[in-house]
PDB file of N, CA and C in Angstrom:
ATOM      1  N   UNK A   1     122.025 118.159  77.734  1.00  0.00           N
ATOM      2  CA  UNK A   1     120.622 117.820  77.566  1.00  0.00           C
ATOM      3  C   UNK A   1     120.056 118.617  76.398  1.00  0.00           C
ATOM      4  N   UNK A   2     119.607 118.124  75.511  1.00  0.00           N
ATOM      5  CA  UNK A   2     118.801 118.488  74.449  1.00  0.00           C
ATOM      6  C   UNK A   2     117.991 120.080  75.256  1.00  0.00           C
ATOM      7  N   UNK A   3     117.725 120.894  74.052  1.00  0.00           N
ATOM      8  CA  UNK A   3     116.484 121.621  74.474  1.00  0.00           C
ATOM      9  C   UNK A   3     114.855 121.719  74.144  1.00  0.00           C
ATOM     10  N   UNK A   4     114.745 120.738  75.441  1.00  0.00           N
ATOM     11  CA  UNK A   4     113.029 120.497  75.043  1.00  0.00           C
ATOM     12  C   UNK A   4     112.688 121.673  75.426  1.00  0.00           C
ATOM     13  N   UNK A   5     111.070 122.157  74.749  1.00  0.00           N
ATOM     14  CA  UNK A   5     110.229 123.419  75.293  1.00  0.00           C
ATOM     15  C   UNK A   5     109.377 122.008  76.109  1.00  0.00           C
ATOM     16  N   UNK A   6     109.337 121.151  75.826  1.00  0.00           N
ATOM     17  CA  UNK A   6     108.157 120.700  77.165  1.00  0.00           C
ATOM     18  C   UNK A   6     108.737 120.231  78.459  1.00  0.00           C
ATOM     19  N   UNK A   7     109.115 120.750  79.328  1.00  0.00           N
ATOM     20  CA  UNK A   7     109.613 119.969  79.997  1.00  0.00           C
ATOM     21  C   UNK A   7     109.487 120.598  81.626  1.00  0.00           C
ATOM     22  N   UNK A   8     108.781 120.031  82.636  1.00  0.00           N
ATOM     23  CA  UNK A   8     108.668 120.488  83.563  1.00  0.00           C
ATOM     24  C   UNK A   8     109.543 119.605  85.002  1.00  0.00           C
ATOM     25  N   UNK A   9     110.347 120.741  85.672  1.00  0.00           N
ATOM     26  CA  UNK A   9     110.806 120.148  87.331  1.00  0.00           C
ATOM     27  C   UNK A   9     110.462 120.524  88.265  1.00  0.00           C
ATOM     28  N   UNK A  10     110.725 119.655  89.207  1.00  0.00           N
ATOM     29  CA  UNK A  10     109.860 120.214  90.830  1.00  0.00           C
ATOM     30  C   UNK A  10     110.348 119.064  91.585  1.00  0.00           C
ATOM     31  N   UNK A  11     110.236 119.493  92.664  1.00  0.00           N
ATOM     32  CA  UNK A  11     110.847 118.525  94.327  1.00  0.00           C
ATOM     33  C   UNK A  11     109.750 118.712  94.727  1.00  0.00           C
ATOM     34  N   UNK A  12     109.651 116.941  95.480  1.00  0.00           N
ATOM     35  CA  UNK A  12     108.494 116.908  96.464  1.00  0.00           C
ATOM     36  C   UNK A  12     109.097 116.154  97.420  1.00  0.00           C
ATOM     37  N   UNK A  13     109.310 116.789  98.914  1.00  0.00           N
ATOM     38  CA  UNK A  13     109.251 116.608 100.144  1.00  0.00           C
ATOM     39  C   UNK A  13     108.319 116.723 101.390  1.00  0.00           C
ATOM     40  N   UNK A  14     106.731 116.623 101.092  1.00  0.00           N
ATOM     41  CA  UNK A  14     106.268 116.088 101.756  1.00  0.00           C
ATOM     42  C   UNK A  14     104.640 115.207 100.907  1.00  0.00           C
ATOM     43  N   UNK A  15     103.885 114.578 102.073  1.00  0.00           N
ATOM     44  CA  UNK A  15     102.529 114.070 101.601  1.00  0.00           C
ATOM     45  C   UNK A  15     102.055 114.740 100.963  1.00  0.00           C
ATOM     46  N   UNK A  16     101.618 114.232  99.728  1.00  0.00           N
ATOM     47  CA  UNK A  16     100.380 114.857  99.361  1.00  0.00           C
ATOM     48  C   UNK A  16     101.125 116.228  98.412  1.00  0.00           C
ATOM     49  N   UNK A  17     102.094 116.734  98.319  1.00  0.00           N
ATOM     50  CA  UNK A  17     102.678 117.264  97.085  1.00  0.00           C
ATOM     51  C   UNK A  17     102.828 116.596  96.159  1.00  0.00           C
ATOM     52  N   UNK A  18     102.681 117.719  95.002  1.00  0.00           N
ATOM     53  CA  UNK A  18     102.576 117.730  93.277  1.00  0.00           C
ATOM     54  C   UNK A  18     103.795 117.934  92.692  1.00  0.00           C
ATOM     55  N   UNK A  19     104.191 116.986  91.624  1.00  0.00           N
ATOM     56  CA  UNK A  19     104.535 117.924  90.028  1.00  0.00           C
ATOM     57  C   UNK A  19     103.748 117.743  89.036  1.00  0.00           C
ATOM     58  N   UNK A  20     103.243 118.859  89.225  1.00  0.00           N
ATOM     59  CA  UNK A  20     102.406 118.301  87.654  1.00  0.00           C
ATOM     60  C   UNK A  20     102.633 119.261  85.801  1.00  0.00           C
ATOM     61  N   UNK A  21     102.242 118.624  84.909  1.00  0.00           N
ATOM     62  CA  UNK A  21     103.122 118.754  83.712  1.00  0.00           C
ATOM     63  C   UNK A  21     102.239 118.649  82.295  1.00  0.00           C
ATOM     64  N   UNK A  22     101.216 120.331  82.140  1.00  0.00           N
ATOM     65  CA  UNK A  22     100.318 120.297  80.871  1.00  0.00           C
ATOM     66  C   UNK A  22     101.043 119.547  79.968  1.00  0.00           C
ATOM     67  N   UNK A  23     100.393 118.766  79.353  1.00  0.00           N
ATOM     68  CA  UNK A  23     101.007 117.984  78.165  1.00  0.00           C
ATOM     69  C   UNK A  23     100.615 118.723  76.760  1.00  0.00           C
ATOM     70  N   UNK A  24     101.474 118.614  75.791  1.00  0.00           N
ATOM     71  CA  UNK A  24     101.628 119.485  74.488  1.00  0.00           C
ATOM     72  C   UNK A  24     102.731 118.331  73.862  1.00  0.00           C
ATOM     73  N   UNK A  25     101.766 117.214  73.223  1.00  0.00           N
ATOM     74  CA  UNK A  25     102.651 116.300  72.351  1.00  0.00           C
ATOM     75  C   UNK A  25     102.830 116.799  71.254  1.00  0.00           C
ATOM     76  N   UNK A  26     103.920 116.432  70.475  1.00  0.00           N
ATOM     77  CA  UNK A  26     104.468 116.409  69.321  1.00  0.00           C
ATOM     78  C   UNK A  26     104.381 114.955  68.956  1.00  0.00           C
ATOM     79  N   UNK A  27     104.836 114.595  67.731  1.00  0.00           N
ATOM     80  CA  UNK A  27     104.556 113.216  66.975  1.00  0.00           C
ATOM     81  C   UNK A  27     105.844 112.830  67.698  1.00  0.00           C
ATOM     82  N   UNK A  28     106.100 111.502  68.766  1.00  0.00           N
ATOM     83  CA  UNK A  28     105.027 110.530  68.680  1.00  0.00           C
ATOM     84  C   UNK A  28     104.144 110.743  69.773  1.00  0.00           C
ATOM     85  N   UNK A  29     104.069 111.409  70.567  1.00  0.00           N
ATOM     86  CA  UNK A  29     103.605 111.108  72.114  1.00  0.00           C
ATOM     87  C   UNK A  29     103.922 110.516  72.981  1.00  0.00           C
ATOM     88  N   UNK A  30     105.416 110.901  73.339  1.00  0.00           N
ATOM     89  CA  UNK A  30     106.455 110.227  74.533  1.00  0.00           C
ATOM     90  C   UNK A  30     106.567 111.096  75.116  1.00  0.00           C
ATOM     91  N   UNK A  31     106.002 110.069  76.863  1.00  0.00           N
ATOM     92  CA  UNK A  31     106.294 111.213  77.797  1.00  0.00           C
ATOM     93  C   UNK A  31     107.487 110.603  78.879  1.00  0.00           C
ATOM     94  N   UNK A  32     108.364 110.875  79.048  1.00  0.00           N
ATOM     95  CA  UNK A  32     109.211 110.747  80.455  1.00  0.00           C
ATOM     96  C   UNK A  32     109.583 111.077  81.605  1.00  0.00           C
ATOM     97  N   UNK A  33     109.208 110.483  82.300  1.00  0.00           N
ATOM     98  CA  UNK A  33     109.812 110.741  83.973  1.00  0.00           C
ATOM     99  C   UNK A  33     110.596 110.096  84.805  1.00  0.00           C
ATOM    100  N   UNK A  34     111.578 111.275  84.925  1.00  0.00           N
ATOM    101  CA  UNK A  34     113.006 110.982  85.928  1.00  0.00           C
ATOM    102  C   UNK A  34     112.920 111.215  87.406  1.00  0.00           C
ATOM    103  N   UNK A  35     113.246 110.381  88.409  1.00  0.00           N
ATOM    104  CA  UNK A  35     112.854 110.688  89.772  1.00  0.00           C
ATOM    105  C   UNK A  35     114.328 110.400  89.949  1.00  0.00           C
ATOM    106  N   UNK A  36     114.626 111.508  91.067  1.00  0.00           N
ATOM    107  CA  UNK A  36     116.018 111.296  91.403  1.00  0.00           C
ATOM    108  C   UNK A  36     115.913 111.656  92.776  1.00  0.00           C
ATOM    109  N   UNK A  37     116.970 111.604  93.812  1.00  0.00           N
ATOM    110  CA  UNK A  37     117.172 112.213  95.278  1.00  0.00           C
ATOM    111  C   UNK A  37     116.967 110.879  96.048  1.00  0.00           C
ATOM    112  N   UNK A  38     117.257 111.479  97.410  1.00  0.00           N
ATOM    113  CA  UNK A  38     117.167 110.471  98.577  1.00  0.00           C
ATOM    114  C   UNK A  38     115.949 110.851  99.559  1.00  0.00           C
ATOM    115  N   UNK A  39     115.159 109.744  98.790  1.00  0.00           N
ATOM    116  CA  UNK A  39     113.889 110.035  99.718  1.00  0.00           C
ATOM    117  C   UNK A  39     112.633 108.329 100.188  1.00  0.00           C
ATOM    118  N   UNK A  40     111.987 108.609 101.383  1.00  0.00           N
ATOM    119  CA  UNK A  40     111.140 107.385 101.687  1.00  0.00           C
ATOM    120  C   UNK A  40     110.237 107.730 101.588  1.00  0.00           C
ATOM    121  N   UNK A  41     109.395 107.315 100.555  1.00  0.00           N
ATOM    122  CA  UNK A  41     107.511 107.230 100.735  1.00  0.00           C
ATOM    123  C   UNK A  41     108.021 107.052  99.048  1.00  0.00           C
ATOM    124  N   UNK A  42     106.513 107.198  98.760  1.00  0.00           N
ATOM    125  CA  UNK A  42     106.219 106.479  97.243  1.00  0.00           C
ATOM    126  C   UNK A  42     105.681 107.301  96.699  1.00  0.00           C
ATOM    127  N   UNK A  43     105.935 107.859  95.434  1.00  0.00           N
ATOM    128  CA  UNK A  43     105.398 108.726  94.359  1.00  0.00           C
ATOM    129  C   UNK A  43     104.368 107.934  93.408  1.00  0.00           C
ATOM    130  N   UNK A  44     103.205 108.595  93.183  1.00  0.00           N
ATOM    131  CA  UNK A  44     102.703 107.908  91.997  1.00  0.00           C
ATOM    132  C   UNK A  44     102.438 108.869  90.939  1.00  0.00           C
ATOM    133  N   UNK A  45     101.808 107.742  89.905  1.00  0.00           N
ATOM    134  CA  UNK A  45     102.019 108.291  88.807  1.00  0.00           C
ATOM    135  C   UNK A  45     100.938 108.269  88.454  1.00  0.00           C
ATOM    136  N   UNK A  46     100.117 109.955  87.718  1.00  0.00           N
ATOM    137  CA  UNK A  46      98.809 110.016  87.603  1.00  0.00           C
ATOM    138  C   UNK A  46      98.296 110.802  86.347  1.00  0.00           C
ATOM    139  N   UNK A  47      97.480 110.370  85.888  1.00  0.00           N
ATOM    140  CA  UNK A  47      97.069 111.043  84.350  1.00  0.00           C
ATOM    141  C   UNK A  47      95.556 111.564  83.893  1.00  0.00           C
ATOM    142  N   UNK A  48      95.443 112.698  83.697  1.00  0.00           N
ATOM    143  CA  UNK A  48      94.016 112.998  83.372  1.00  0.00           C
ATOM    144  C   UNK A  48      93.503 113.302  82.029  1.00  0.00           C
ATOM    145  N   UNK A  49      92.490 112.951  81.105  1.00  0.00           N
ATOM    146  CA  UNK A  49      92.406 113.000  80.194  1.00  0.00           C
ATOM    147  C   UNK A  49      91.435 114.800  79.910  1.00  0.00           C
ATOM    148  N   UNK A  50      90.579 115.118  81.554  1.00  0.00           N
ATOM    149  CA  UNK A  50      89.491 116.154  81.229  1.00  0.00           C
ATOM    150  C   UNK A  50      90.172 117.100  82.237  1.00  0.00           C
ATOM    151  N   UNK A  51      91.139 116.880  82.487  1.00  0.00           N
ATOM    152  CA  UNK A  51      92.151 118.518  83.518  1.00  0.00           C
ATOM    153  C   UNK A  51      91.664 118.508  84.719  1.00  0.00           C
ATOM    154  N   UNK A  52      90.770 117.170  85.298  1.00  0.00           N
ATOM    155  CA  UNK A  52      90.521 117.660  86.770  1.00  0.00           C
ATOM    156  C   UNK A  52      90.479 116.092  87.637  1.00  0.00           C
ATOM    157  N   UNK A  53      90.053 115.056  86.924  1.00  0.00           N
ATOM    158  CA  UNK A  53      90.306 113.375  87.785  1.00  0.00           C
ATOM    159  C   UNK A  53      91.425 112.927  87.043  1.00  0.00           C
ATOM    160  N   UNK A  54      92.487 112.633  88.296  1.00  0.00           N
ATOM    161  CA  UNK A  54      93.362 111.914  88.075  1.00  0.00           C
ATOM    162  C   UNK A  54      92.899 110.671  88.186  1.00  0.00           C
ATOM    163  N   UNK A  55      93.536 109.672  87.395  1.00  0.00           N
ATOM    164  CA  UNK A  55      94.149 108.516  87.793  1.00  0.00           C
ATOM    165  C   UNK A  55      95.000 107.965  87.385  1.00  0.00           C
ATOM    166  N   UNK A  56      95.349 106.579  88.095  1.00  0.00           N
ATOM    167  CA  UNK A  56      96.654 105.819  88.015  1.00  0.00           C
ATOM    168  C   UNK A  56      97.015 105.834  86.438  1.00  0.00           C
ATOM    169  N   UNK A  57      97.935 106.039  85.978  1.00  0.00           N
ATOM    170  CA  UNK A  57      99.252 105.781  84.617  1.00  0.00           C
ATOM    171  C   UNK A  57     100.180 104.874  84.889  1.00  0.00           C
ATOM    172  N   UNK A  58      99.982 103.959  83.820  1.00  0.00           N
ATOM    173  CA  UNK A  58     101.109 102.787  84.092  1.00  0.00           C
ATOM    174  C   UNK A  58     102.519 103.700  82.942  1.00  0.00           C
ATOM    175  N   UNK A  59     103.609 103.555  83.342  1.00  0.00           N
ATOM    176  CA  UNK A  59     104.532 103.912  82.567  1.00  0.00           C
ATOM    177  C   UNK A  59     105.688 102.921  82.837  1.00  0.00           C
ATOM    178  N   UNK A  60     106.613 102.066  81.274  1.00  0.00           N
ATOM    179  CA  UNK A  60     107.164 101.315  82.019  1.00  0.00           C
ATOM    180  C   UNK A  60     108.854 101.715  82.422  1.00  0.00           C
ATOM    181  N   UNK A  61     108.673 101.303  83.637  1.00  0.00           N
ATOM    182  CA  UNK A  61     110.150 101.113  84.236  1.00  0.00           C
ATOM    183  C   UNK A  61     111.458 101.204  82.910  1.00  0.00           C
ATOM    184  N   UNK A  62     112.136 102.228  82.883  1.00  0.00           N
ATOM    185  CA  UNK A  62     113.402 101.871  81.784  1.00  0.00           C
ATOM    186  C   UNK A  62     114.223 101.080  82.213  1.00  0.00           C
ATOM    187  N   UNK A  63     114.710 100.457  82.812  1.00  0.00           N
ATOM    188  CA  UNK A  63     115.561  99.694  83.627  1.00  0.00           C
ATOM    189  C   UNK A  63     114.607  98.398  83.577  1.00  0.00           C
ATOM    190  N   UNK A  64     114.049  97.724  83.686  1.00  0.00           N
ATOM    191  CA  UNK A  64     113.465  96.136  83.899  1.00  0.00           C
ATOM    192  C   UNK A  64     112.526  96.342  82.675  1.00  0.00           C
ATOM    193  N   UNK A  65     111.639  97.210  82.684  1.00  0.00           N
ATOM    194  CA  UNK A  65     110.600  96.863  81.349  1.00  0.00           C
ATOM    195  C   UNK A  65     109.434  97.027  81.865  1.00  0.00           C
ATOM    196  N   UNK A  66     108.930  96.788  83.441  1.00  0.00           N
ATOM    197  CA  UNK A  66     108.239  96.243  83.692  1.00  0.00           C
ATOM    198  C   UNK A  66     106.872  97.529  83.710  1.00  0.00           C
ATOM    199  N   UNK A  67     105.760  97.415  83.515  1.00  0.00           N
ATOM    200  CA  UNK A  67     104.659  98.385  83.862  1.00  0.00           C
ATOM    201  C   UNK A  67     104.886  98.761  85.137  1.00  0.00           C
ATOM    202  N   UNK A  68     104.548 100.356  85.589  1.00  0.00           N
ATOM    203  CA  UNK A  68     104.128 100.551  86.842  1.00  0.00           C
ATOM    204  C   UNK A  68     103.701 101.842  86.803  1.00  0.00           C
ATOM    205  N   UNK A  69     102.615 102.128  87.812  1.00  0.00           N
ATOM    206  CA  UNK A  69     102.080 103.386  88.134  1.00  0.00           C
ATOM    207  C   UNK A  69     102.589 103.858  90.127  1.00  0.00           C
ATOM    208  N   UNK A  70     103.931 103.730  90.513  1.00  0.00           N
ATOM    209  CA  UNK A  70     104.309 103.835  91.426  1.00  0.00           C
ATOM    210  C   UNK A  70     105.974 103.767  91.661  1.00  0.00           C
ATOM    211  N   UNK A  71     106.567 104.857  92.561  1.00  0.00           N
ATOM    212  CA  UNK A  71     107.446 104.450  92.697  1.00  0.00           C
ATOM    213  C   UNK A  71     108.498 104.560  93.858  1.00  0.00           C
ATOM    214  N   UNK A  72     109.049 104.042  94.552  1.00  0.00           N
ATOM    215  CA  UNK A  72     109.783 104.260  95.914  1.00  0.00           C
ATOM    216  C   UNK A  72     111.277 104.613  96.018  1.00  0.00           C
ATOM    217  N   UNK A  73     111.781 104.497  94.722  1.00  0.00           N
ATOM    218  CA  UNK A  73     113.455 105.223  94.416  1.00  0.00           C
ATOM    219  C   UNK A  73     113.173 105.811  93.093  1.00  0.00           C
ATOM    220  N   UNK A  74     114.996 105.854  93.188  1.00  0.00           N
ATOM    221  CA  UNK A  74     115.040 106.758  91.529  1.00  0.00           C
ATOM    222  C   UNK A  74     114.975 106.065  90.483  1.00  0.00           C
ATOM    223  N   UNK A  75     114.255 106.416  89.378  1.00  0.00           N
ATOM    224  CA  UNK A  75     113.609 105.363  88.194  1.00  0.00           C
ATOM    225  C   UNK A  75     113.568 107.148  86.980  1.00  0.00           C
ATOM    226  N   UNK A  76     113.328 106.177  86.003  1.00  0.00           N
ATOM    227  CA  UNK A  76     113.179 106.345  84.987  1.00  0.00           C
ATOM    228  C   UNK A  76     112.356 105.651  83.916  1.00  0.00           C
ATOM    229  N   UNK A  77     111.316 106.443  83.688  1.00  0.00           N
ATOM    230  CA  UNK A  77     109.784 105.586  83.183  1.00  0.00           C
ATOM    231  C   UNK A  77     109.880 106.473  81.781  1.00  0.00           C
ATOM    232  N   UNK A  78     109.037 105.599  80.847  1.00  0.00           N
ATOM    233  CA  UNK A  78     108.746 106.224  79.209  1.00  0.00           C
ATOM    234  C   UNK A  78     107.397 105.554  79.172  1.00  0.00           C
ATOM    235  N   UNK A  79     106.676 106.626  78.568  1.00  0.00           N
ATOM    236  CA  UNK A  79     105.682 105.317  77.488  1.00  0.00           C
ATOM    237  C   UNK A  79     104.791 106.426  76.803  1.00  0.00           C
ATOM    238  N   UNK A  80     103.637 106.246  76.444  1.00  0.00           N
ATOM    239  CA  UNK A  80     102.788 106.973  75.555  1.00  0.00           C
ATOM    240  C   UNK A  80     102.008 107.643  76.225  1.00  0.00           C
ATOM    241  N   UNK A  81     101.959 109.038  75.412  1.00  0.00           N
ATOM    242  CA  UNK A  81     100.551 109.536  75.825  1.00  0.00           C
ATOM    243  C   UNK A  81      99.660 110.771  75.188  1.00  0.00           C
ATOM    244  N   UNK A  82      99.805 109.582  74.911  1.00  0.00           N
ATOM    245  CA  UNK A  82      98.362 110.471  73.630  1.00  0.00           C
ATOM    246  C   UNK A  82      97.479 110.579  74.837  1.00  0.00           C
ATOM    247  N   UNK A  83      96.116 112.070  74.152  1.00  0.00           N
ATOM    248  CA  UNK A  83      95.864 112.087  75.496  1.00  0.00           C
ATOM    249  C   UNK A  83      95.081 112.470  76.416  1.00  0.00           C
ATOM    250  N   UNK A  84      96.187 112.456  76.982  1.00  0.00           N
ATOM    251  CA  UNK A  84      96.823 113.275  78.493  1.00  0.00           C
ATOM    252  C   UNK A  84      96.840 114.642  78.192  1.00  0.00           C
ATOM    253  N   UNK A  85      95.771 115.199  79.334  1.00  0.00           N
ATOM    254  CA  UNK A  85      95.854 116.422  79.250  1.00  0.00           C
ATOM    255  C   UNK A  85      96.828 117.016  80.428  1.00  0.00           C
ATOM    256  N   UNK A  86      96.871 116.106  80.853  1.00  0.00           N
ATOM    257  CA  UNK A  86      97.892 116.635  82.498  1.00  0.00           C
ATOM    258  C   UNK A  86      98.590 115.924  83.147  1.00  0.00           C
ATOM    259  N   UNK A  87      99.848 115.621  83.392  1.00  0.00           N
ATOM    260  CA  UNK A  87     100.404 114.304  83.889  1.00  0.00           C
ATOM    261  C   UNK A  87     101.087 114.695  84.961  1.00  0.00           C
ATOM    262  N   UNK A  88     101.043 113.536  86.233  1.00  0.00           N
ATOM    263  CA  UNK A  88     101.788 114.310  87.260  1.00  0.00           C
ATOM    264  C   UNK A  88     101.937 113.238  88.475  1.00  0.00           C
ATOM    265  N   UNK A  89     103.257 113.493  89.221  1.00  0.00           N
ATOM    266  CA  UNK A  89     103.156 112.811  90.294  1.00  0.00           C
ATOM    267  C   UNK A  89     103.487 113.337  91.613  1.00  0.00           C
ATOM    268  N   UNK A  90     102.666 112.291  92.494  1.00  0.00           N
ATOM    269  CA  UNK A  90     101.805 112.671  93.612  1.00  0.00           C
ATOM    270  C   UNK A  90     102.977 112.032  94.625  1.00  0.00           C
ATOM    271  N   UNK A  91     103.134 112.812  95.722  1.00  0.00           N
ATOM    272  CA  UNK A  91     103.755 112.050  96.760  1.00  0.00           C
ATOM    273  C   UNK A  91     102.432 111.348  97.938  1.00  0.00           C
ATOM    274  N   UNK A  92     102.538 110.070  98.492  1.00  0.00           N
ATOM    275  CA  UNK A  92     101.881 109.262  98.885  1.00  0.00           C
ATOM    276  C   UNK A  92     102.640 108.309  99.817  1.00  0.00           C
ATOM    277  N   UNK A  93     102.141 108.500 101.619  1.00  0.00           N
ATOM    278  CA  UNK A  93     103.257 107.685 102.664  1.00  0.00           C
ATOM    279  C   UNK A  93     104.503 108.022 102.670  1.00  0.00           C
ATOM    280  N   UNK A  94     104.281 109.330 102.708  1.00  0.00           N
ATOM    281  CA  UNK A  94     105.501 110.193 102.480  1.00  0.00           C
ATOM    282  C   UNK A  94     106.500 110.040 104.011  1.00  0.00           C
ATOM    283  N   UNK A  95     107.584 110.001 104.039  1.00  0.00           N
ATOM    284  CA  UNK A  95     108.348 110.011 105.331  1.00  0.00           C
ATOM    285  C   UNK A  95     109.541 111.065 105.888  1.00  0.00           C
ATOM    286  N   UNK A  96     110.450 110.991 104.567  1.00  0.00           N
ATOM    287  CA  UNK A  96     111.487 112.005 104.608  1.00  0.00           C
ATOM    288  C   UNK A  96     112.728 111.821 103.519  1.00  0.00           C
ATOM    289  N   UNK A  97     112.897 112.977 103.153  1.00  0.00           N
ATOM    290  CA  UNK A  97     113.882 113.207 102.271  1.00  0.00           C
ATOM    291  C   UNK A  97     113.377 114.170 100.977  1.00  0.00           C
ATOM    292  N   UNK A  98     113.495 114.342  99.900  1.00  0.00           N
ATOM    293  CA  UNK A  98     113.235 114.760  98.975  1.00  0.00           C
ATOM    294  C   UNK A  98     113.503 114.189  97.602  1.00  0.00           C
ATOM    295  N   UNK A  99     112.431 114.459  96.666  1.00  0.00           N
ATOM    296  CA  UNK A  99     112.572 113.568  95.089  1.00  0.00           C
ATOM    297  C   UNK A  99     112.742 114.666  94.084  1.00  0.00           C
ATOM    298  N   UNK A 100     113.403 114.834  93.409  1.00  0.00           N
ATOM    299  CA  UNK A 100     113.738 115.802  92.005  1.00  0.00           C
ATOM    300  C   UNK A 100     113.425 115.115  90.981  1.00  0.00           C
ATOM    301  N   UNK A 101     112.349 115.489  90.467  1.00  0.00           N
ATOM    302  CA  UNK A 101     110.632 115.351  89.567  1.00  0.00           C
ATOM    303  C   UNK A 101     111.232 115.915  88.101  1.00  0.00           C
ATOM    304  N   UNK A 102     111.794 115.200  87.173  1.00  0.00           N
ATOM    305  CA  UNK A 102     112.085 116.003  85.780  1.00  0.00           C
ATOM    306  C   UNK A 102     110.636 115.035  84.788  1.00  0.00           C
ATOM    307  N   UNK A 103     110.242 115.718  84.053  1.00  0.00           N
ATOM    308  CA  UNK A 103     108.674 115.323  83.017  1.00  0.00           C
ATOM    309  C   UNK A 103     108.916 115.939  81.877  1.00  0.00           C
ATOM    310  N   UNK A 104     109.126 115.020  80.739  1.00  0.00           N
ATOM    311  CA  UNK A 104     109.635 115.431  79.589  1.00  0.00           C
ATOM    312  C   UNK A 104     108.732 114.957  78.352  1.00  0.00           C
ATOM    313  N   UNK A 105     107.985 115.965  77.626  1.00  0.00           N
ATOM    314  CA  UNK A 105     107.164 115.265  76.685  1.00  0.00           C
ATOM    315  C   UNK A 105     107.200 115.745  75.313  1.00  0.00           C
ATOM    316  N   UNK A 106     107.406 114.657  74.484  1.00  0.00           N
ATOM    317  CA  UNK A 106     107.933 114.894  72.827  1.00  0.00           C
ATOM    318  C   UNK A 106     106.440 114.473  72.026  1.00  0.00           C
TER     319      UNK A 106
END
């Protein structure tokens, strides 16, 4: 793996836990997130522009293309973000297992 300085990890195994990930773009403003592990409930994906209201971030799916601000397995999302002062995801209908949270921003 390359050595990014931006790059933040964290596991979330239950409701309502964080990773969250000050953003410090470089040209272009790509941010990525890797969700990995065996886990049930749904992570979302959340972005603040003033460091204190989140909301929903669409980032798209690397695998299909498709937009989404949510996710229930392991994925791998890219997209822009100019910005973003804080990016992060939220566990939500959380059930059991654990997710390994990698946030990578160029």
């Amino acid at each position: 793996m390359p050595n990014y300085k931006n790059v933040t990890t964290g596991s979330i195994d239950a409701n309502g836990e964080t990773v969250s990930h000050g953003c410090r773009f470089l040209s272009p403003g790509v941010l990525t997130v890797q969700l990995e592990g065996t886990f049930s409930g749904t992570l979302q994906l959340e972005a603040t522009a003033d460091g204190t209201n989140f909301e929903s971030y669409n980032l798209k799916d690397g695998n299909s293309g498709t937009l989404a601000t949510s996710a229930t397995g392991e994925k791998l999302f890219v997209g822009d973000g100019y910005g973003i002062h804080t990016f992060r995801v939220r566990a939500s209908a959380w059930s059991s297992g654990t997710a390994n949270i990698t946030i990578v921003t160029l």
